[in-house]
N, C-alpha and C. Protein backbone atom coordinates (compact mmCIF):
# COMPACT_ATOMS: atom_id res chain seq x y z
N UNK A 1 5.23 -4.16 17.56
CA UNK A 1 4.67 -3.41 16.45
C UNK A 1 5.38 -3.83 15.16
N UNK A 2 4.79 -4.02 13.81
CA UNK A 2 5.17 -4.09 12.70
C UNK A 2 5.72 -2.98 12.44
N UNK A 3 6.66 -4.10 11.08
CA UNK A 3 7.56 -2.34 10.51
C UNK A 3 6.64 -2.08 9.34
N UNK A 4 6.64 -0.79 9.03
CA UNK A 4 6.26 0.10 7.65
C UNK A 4 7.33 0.23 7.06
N UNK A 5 6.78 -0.08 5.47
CA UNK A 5 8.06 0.17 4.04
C UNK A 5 7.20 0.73 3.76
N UNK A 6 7.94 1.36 2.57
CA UNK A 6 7.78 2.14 1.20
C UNK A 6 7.44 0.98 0.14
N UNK A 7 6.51 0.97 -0.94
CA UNK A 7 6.21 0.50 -2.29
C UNK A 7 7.54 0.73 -2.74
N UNK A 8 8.55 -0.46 -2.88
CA UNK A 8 9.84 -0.48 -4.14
C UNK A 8 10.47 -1.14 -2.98
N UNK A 9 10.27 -1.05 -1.68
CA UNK A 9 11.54 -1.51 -0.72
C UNK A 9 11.61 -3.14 -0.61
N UNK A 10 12.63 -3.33 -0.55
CA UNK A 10 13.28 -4.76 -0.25
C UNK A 10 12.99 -5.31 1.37
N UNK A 11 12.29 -6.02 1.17
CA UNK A 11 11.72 -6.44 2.82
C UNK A 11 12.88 -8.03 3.29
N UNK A 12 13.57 -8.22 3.89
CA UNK A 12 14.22 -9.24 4.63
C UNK A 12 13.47 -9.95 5.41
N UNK A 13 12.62 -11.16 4.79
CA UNK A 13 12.13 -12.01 5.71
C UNK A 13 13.02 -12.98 6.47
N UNK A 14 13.09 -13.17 7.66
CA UNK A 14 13.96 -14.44 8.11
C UNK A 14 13.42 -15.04 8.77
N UNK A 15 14.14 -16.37 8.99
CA UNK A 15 13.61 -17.65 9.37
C UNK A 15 14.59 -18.01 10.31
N UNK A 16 15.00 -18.45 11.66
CA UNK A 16 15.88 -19.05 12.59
C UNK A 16 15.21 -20.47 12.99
N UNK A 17 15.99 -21.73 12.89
CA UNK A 17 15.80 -22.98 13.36
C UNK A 17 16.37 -23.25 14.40
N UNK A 18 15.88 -24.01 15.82
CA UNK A 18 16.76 -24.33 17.27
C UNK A 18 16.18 -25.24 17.72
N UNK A 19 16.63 -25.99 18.51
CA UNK A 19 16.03 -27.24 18.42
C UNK A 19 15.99 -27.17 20.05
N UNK A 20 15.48 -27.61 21.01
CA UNK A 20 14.95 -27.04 22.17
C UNK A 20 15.92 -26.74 23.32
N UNK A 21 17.46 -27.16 22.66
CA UNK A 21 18.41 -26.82 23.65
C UNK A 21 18.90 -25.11 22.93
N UNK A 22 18.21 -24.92 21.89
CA UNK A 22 18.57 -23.34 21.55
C UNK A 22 19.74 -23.52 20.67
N UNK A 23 20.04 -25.11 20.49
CA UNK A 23 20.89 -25.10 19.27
C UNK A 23 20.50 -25.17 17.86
N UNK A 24 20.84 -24.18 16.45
CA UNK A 24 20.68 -24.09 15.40
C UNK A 24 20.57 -25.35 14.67
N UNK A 25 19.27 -25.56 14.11
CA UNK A 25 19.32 -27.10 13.10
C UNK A 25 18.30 -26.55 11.94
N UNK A 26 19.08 -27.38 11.05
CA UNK A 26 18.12 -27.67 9.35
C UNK A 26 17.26 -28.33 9.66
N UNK A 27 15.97 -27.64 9.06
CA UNK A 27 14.55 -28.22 8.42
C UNK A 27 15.29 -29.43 7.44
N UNK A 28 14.24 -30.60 7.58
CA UNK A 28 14.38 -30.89 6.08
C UNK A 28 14.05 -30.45 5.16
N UNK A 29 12.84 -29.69 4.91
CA UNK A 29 12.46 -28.60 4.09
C UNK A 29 12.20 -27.57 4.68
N UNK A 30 12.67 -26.36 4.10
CA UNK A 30 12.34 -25.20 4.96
C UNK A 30 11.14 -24.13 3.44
N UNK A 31 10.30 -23.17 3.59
CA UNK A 31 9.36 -22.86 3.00
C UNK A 31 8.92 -21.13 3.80
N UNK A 32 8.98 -20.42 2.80
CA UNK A 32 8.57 -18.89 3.21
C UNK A 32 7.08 -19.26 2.53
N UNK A 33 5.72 -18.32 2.82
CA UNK A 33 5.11 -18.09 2.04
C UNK A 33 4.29 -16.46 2.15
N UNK A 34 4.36 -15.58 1.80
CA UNK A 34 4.20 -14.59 1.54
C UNK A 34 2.75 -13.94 1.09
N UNK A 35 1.97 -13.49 1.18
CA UNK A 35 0.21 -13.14 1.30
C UNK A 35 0.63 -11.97 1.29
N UNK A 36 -0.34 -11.09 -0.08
CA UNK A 36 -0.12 -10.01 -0.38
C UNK A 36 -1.44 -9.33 0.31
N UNK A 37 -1.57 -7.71 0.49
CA UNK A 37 -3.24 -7.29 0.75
C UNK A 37 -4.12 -8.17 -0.23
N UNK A 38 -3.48 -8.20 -1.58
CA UNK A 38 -4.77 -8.59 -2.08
C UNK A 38 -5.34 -10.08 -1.97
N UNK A 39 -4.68 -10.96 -1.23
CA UNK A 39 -4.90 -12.34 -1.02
C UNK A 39 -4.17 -13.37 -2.32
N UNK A 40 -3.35 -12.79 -2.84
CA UNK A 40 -1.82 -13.44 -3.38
C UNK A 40 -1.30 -14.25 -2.57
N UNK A 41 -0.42 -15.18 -2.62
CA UNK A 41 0.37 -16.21 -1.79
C UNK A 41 1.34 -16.67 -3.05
N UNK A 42 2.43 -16.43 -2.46
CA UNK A 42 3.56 -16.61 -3.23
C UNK A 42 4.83 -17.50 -2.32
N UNK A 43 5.07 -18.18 -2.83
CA UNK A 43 5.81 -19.50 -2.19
C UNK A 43 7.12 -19.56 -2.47
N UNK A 44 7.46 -19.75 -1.51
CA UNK A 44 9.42 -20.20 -1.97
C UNK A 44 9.67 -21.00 -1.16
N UNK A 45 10.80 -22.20 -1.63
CA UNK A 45 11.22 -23.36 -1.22
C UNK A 45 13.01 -23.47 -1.17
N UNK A 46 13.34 -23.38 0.31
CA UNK A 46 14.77 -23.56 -0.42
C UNK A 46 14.87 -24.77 -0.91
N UNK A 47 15.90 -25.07 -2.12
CA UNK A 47 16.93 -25.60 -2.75
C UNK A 47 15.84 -25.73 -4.26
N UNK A 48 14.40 -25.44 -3.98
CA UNK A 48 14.14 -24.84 -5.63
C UNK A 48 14.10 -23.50 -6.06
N UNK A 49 13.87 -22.43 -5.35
CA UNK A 49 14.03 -21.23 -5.47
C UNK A 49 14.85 -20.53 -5.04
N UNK A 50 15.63 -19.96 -6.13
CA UNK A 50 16.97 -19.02 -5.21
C UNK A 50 17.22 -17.90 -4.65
N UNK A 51 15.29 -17.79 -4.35
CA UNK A 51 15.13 -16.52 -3.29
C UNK A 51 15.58 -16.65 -1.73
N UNK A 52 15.30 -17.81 -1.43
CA UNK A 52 15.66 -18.60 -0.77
C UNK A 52 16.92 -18.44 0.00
N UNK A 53 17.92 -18.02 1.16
CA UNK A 53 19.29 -17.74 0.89
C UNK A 53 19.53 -18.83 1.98
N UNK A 54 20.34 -19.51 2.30
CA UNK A 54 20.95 -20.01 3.70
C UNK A 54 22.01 -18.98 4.00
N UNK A 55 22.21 -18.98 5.57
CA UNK A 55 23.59 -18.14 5.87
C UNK A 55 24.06 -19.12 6.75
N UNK A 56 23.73 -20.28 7.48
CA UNK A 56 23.83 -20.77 8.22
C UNK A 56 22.83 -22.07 8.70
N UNK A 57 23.99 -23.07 9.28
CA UNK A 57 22.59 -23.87 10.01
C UNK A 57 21.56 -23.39 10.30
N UNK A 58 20.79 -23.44 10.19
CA UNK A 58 19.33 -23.28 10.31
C UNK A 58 18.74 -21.72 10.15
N UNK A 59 19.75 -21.26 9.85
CA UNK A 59 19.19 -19.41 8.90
C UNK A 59 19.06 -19.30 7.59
N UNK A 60 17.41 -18.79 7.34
CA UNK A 60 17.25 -18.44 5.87
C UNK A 60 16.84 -17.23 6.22
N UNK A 61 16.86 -16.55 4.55
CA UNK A 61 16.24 -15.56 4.48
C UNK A 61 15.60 -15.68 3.19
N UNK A 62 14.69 -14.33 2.91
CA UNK A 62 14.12 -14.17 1.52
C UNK A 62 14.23 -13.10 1.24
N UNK A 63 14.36 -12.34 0.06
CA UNK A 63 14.55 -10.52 -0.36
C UNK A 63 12.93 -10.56 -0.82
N UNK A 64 12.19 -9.82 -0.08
CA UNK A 64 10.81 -9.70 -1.35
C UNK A 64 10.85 -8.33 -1.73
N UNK A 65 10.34 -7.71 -2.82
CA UNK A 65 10.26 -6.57 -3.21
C UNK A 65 8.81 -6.51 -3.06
N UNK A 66 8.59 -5.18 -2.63
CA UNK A 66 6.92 -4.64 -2.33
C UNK A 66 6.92 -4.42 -3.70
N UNK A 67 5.88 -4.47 -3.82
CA UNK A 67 4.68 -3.81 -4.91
C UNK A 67 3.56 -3.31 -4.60
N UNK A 68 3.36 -3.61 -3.70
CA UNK A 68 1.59 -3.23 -3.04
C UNK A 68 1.02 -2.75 -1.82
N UNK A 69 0.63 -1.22 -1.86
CA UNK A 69 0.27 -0.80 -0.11
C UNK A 69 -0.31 -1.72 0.67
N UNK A 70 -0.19 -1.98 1.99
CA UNK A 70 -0.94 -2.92 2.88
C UNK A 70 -0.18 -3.42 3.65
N UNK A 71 -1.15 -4.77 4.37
CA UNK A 71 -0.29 -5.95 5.51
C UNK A 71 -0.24 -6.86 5.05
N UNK A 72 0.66 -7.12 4.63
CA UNK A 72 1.48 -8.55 4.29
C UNK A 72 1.97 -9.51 5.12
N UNK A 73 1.47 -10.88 5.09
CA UNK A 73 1.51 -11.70 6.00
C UNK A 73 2.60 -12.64 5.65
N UNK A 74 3.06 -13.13 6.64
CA UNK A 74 4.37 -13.86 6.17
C UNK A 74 4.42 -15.49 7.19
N UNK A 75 4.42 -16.21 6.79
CA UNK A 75 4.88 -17.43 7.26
C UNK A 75 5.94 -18.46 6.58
N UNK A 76 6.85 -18.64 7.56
CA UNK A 76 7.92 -19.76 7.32
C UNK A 76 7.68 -21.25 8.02
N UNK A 77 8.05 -21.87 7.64
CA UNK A 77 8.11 -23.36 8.48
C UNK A 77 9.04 -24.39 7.72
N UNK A 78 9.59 -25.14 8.73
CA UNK A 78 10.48 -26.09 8.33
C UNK A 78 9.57 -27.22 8.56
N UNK A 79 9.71 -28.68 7.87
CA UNK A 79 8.97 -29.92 7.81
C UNK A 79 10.13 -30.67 7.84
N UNK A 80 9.86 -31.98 7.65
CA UNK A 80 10.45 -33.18 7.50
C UNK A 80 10.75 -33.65 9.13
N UNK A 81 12.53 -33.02 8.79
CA UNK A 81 13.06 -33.02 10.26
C UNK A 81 13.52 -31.66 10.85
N UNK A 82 13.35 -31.60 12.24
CA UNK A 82 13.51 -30.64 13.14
C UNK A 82 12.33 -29.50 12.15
N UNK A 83 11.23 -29.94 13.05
CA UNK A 83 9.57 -29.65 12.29
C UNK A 83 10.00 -28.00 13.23
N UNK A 84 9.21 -26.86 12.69
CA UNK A 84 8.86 -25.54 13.17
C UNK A 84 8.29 -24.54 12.42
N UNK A 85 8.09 -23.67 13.19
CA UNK A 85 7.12 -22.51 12.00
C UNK A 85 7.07 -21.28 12.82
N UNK A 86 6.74 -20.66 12.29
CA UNK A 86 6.50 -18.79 12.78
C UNK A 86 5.71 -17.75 11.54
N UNK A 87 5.04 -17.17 12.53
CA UNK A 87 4.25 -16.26 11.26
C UNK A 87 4.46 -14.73 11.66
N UNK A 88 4.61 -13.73 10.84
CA UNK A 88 4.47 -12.80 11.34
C UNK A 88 4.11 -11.49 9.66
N UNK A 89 4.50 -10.11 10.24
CA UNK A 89 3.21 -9.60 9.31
C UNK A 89 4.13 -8.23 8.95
N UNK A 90 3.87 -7.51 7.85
CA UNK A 90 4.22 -6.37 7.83
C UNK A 90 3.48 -5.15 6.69
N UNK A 91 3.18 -4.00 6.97
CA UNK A 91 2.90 -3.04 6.63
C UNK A 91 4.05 -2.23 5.50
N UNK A 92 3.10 -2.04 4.61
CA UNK A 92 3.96 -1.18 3.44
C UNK A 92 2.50 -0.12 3.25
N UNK A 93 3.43 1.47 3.33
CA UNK A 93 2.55 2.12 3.40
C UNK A 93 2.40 3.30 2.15
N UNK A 94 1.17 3.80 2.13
CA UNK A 94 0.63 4.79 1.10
C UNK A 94 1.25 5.51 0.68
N UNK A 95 1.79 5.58 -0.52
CA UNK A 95 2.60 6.62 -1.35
C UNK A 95 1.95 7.47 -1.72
N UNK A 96 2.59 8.83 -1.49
CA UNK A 96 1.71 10.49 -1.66
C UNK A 96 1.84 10.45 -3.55
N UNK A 97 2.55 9.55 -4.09
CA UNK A 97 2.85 9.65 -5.62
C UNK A 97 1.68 8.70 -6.12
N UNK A 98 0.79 8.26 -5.26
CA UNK A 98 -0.35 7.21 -6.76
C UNK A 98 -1.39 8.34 -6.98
């Protein structure tokens, strides 16, 4: 099951890279992209955007701030080298204040 936020909350997208022995490796490029309800797509790239965080070989994250009730779709993928991807989704729900 997806999680539900609140409109204002800070959502932690992450990204984990492993390479098929389950050991941690860098993308050559690694890439969040973010799809709002309203069909927005908003992109981040590490090492041009410093939403972007590394914590580790092959761990990113992103801070997004909601703005908008709905399901928000989320996909990451690494290219170049040590290729991968994952998509997944989350719910921000109806504020009794609009």
């Amino acid at each position: 099951m997806a999680n539900t936020y609140d409109v204002g909350d800070v959502v932690r997208v992450q990204a984990a890279f492993d390479n098929a022995s389950s050991v941690a490796v860098d993308p050559g490029v690694v890439t969040f992209k973010i799809k709002t309800p309203a069909g927005q797509t908003t992109t981040y790239v590490y090492g041009t955007d410093a939403a972007v965080v590394k914590t580790g070989t092959g761990r990113y994250y992103v801070d997004y701030l909601t703005t908008m009730e709905g399901r928000h779709e989320v996909r990451y993928a690494g290219t170049v080298s040590n290729i991968a991807a994952g998509e997944s989704h989350f719910f921000v729900g109806e504020s009794m204040f609009n």
